[in-house]
C-alpha atoms as a PDB file:
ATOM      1  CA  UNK A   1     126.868 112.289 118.558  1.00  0.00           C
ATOM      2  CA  UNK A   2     129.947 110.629 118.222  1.00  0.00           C
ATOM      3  CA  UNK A   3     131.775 110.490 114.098  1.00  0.00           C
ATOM      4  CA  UNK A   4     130.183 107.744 112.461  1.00  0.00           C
ATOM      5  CA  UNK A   5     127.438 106.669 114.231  1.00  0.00           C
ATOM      6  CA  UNK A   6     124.535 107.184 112.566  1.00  0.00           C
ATOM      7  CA  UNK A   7     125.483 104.399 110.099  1.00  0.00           C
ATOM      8  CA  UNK A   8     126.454 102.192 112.682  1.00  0.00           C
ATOM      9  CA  UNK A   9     122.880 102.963 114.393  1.00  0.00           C
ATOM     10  CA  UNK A  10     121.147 101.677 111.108  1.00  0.00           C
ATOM     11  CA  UNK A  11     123.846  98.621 110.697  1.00  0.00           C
ATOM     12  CA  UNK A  12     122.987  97.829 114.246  1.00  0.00           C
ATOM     13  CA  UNK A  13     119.619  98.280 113.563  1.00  0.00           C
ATOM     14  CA  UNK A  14     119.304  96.020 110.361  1.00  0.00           C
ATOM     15  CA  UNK A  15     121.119  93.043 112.438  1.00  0.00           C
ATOM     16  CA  UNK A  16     119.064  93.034 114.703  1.00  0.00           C
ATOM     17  CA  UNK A  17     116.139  93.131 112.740  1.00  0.00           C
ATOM     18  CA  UNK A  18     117.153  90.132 110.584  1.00  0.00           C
ATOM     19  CA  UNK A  19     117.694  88.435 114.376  1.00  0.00           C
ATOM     20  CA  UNK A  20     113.919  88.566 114.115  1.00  0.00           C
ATOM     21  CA  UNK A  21     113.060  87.578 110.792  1.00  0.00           C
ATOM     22  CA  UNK A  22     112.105  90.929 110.140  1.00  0.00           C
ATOM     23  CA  UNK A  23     111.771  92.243 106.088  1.00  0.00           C
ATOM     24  CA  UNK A  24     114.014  95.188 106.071  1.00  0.00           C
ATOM     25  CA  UNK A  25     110.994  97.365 105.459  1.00  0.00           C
ATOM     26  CA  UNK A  26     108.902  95.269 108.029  1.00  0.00           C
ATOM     27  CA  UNK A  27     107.035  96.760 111.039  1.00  0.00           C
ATOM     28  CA  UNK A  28     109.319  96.346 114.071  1.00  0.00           C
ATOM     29  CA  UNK A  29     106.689  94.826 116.801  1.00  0.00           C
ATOM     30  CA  UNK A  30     108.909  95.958 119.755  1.00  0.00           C
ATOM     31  CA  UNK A  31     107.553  93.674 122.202  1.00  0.00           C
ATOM     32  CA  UNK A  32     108.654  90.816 120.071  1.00  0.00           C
ATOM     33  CA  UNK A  33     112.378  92.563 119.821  1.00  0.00           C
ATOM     34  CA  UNK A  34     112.042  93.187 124.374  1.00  0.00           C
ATOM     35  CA  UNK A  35     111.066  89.354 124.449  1.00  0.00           C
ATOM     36  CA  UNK A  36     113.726  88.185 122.027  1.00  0.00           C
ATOM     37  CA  UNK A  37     116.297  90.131 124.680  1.00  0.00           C
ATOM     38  CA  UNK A  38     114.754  88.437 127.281  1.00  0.00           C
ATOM     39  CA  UNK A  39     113.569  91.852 128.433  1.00  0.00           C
ATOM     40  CA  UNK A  40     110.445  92.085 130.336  1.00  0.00           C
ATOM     41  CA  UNK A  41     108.382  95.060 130.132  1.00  0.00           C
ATOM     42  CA  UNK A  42     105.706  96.631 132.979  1.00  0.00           C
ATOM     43  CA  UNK A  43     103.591  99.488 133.324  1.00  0.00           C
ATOM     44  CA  UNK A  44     104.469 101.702 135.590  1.00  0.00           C
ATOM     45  CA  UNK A  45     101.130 101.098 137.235  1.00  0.00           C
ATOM     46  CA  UNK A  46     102.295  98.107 138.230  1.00  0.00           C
ATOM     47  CA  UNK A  47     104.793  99.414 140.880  1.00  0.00           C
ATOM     48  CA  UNK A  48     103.443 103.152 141.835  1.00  0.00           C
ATOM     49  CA  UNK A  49      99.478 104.044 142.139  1.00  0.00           C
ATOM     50  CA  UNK A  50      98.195 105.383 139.106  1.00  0.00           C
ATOM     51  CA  UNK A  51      97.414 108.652 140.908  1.00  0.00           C
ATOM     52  CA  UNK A  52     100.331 109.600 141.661  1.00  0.00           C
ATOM     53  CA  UNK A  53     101.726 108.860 137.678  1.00  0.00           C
ATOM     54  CA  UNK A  54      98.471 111.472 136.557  1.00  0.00           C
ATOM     55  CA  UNK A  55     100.000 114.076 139.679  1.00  0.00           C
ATOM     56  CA  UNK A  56     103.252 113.842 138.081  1.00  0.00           C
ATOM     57  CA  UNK A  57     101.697 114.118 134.771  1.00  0.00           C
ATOM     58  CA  UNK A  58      99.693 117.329 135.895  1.00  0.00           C
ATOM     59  CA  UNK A  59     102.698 118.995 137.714  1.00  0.00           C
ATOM     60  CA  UNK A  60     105.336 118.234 134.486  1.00  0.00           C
ATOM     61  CA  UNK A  61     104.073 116.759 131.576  1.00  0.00           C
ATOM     62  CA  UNK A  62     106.249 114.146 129.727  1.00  0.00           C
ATOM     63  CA  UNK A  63     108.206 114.217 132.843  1.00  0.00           C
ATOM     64  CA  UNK A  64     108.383 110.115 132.799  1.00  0.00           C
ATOM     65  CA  UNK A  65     107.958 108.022 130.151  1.00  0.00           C
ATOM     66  CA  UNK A  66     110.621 104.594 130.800  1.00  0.00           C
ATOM     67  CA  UNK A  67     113.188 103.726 132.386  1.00  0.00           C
ATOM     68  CA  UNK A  68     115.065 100.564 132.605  1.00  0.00           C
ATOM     69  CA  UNK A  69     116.229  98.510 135.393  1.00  0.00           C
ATOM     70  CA  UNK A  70     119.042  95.935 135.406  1.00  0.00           C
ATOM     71  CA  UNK A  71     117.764  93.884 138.561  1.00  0.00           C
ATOM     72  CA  UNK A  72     119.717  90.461 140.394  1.00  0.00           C
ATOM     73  CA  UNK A  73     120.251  87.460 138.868  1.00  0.00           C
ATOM     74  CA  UNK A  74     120.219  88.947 135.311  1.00  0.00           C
ATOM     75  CA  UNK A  75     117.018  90.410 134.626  1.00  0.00           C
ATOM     76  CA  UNK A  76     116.658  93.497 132.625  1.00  0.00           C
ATOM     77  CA  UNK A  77     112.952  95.626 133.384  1.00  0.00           C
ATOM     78  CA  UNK A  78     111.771  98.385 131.458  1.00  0.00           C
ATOM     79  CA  UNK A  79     108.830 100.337 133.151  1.00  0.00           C
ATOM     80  CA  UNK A  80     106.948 102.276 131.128  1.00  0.00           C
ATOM     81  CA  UNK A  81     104.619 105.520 131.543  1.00  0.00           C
ATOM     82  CA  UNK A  82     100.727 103.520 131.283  1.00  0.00           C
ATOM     83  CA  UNK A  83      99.553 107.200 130.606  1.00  0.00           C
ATOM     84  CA  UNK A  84     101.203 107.561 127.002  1.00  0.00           C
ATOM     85  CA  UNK A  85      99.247 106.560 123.598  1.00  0.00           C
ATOM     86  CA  UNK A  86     100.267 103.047 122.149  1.00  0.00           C
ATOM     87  CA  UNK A  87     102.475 104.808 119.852  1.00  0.00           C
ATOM     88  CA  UNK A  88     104.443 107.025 122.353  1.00  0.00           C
ATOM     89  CA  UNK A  89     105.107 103.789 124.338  1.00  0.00           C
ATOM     90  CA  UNK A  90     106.331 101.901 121.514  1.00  0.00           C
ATOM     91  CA  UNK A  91     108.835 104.462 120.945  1.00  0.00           C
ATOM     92  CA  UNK A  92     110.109 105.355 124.615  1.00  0.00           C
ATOM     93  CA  UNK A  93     110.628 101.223 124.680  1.00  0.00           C
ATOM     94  CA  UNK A  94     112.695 101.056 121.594  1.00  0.00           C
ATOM     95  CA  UNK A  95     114.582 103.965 122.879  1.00  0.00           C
ATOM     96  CA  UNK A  96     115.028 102.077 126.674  1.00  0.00           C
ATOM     97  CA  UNK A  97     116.041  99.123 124.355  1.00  0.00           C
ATOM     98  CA  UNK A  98     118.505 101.033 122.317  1.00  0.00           C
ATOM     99  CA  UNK A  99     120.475 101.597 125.783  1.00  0.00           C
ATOM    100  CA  UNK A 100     120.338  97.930 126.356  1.00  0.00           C
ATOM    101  CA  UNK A 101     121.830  97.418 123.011  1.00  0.00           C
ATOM    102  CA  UNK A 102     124.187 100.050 122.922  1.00  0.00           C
ATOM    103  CA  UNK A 103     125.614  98.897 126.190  1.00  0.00           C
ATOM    104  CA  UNK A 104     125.219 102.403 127.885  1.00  0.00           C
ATOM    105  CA  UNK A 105     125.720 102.518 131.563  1.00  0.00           C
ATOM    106  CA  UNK A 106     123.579 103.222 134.214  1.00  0.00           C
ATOM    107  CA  UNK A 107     122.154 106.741 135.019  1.00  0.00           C
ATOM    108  CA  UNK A 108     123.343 108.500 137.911  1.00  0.00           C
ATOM    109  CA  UNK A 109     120.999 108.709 140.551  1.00  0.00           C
ATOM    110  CA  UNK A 110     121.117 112.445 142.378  1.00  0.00           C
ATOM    111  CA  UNK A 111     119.010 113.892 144.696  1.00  0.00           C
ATOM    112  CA  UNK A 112     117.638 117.229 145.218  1.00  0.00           C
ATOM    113  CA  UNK A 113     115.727 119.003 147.788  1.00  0.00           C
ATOM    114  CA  UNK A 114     114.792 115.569 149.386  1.00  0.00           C
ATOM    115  CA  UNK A 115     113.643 114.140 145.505  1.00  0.00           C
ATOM    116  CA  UNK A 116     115.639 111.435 143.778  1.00  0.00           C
ATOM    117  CA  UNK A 117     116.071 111.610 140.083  1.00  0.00           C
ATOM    118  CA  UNK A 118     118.269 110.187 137.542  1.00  0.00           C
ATOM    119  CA  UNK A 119     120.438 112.138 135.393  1.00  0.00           C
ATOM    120  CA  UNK A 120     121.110 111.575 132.035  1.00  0.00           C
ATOM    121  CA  UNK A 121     123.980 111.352 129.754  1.00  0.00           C
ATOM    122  CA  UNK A 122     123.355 113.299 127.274  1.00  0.00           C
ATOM    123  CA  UNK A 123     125.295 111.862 124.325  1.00  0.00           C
ATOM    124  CA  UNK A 124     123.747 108.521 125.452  1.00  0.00           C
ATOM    125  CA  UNK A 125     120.313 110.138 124.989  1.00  0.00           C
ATOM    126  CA  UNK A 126     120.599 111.042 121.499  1.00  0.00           C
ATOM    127  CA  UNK A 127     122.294 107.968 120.411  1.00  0.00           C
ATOM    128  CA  UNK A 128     119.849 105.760 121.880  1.00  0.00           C
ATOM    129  CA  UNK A 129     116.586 108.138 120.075  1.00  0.00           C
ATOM    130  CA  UNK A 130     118.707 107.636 117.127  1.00  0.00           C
ATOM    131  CA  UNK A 131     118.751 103.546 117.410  1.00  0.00           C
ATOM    132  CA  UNK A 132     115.402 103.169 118.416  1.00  0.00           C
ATOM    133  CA  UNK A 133     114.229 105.205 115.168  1.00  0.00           C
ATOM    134  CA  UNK A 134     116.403 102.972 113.323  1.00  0.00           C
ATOM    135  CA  UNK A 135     114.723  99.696 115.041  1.00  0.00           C
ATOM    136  CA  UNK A 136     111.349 101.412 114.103  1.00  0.00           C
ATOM    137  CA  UNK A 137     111.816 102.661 110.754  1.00  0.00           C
ATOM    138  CA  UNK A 138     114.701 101.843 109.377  1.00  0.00           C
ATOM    139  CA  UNK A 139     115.571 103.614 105.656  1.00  0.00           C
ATOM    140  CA  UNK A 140     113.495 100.826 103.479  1.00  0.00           C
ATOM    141  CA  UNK A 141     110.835 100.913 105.432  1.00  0.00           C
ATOM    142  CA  UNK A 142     110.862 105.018 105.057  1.00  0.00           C
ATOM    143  CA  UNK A 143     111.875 104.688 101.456  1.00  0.00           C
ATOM    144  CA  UNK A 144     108.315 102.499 100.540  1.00  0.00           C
ATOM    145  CA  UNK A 145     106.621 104.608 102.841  1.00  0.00           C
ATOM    146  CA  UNK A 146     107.663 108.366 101.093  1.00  0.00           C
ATOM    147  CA  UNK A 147     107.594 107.055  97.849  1.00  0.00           C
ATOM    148  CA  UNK A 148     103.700 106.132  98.512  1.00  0.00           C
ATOM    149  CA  UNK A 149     103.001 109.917  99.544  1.00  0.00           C
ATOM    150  CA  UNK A 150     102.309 108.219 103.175  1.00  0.00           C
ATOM    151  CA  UNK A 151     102.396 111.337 105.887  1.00  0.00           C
ATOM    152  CA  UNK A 152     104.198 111.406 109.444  1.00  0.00           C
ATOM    153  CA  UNK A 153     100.438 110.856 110.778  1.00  0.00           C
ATOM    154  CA  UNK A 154     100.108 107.337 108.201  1.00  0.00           C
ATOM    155  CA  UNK A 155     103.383 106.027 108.795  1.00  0.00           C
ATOM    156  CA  UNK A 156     102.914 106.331 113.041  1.00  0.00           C
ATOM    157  CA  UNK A 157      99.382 105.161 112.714  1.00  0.00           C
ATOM    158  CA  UNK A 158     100.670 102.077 110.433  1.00  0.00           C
ATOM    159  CA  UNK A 159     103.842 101.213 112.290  1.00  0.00           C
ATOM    160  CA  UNK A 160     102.336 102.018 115.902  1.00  0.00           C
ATOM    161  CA  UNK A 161     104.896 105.009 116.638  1.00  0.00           C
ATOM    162  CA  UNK A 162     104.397 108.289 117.514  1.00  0.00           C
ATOM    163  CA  UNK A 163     103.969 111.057 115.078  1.00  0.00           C
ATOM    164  CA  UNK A 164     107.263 113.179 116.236  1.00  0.00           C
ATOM    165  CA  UNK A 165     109.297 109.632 116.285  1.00  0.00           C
ATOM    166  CA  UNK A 166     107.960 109.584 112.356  1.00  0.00           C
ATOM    167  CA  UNK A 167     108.420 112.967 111.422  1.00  0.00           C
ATOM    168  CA  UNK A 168     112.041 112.936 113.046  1.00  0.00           C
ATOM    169  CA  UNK A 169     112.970 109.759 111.223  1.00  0.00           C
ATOM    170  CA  UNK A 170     111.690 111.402 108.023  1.00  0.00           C
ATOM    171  CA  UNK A 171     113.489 114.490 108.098  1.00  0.00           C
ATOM    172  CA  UNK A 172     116.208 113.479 109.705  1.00  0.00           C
ATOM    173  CA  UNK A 173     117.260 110.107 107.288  1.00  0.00           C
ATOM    174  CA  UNK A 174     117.339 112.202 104.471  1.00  0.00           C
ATOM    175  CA  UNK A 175     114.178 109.958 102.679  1.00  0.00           C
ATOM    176  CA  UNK A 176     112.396 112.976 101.950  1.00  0.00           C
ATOM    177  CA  UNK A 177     115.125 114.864 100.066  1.00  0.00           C
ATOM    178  CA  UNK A 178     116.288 111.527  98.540  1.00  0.00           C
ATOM    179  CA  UNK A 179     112.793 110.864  96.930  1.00  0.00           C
ATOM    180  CA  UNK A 180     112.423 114.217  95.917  1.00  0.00           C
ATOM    181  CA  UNK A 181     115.678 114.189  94.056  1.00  0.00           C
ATOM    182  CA  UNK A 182     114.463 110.730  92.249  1.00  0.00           C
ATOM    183  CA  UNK A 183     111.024 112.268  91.153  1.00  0.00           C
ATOM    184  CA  UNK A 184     112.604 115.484  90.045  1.00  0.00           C
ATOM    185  CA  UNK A 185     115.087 113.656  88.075  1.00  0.00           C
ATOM    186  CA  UNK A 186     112.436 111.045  86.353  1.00  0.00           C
ATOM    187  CA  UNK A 187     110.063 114.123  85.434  1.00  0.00           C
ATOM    188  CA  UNK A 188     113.509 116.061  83.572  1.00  0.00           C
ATOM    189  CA  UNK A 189     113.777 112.742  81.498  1.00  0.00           C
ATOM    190  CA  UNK A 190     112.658 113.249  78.266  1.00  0.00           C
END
């Protein structure tokens, strides 16, 4: 990930939050944030038979879960995987609409052995899981929610994530280590 970005991520993140009216320690209702971007959002259901999403399910787990499509005249779809958990989908949208806001461009679309597929930037992949964990729980939000003793499995229940998109956002923000520092320094007080 490129020098600096992280904080940019969580600037980004906060601005477009206040866009919304959101708190800064607010739940993030991501279908609000899609609309507000005049991004429209299907199951994949919608387009494929549902069959064939379980087949691919069976054959490769996790194999699909969005994708986004920047159609004529404008319009911006992202399709996501019906088969995933409320939370899971909440997450894989924030991280399809991290690309939209971080301007990324377009996957490359490759084929192999007679199968199309799109390949992924890497870089672009991490910056945009980084966003969308910013989107859904930005540093207040994590702040309230470690100094109330609330677990990975509370916070995604509570802010409709999933439980790795929690756990990442805790460990990886540094919450966890900051409110340990703050309780270890208030019980050395005298």
């Amino acid at each position: 990930m490129r020098r600096g970005f992280k904080t940019e991520a969580e600037r980004l993140a906060d601005r477009t939050r206040a866009e919304l009216g959101l708190r800064p320690h607010a739940h993030m209702p991501i279908r609000d944030l899609a609309a507000h971007l005049d991004i429209e959002i299907y199951p994949a259901d919608h387009l494929v038979d549902l069959d064939d999403l379980e087949e691919l399910e069976e054959l490769q787990p996790g194999a699909f879960s969005a994708a986004t499509f920047h159609l004529p005249g404008g319009r911006t779809v992202i399709v996501s995987n019906p088969l995933s958990d409320s939370g899971r989908t909440n997450s894989d949208i924030a991280h399809e609409i991290a690309h939209v806001l971080l301007n990324h461009e377009i996957r490359e679309i490759q084929q192999l052995a007679g199968h199309t597929f799109f390949t992924c930037n890497p870089e672009q992949e991490e910056e945009a899981n980084w966003l969308a964990g910013c989107l859904l729980l930005p540093r207040a939000l994590l702040l309230r929610e470690a100094y109330a003793s609330s677990d990975p499995e509370i916070i995604a229940k509570k802010h409709h994530v999933s439980v790795p998109m929690a756990r990442f956002r805790l460990n990886a923000s540094g919450v966890l280590l900051q409110v340990q520092r703050a309780r270890a320094g208030r019980s050395r007080r005298p």
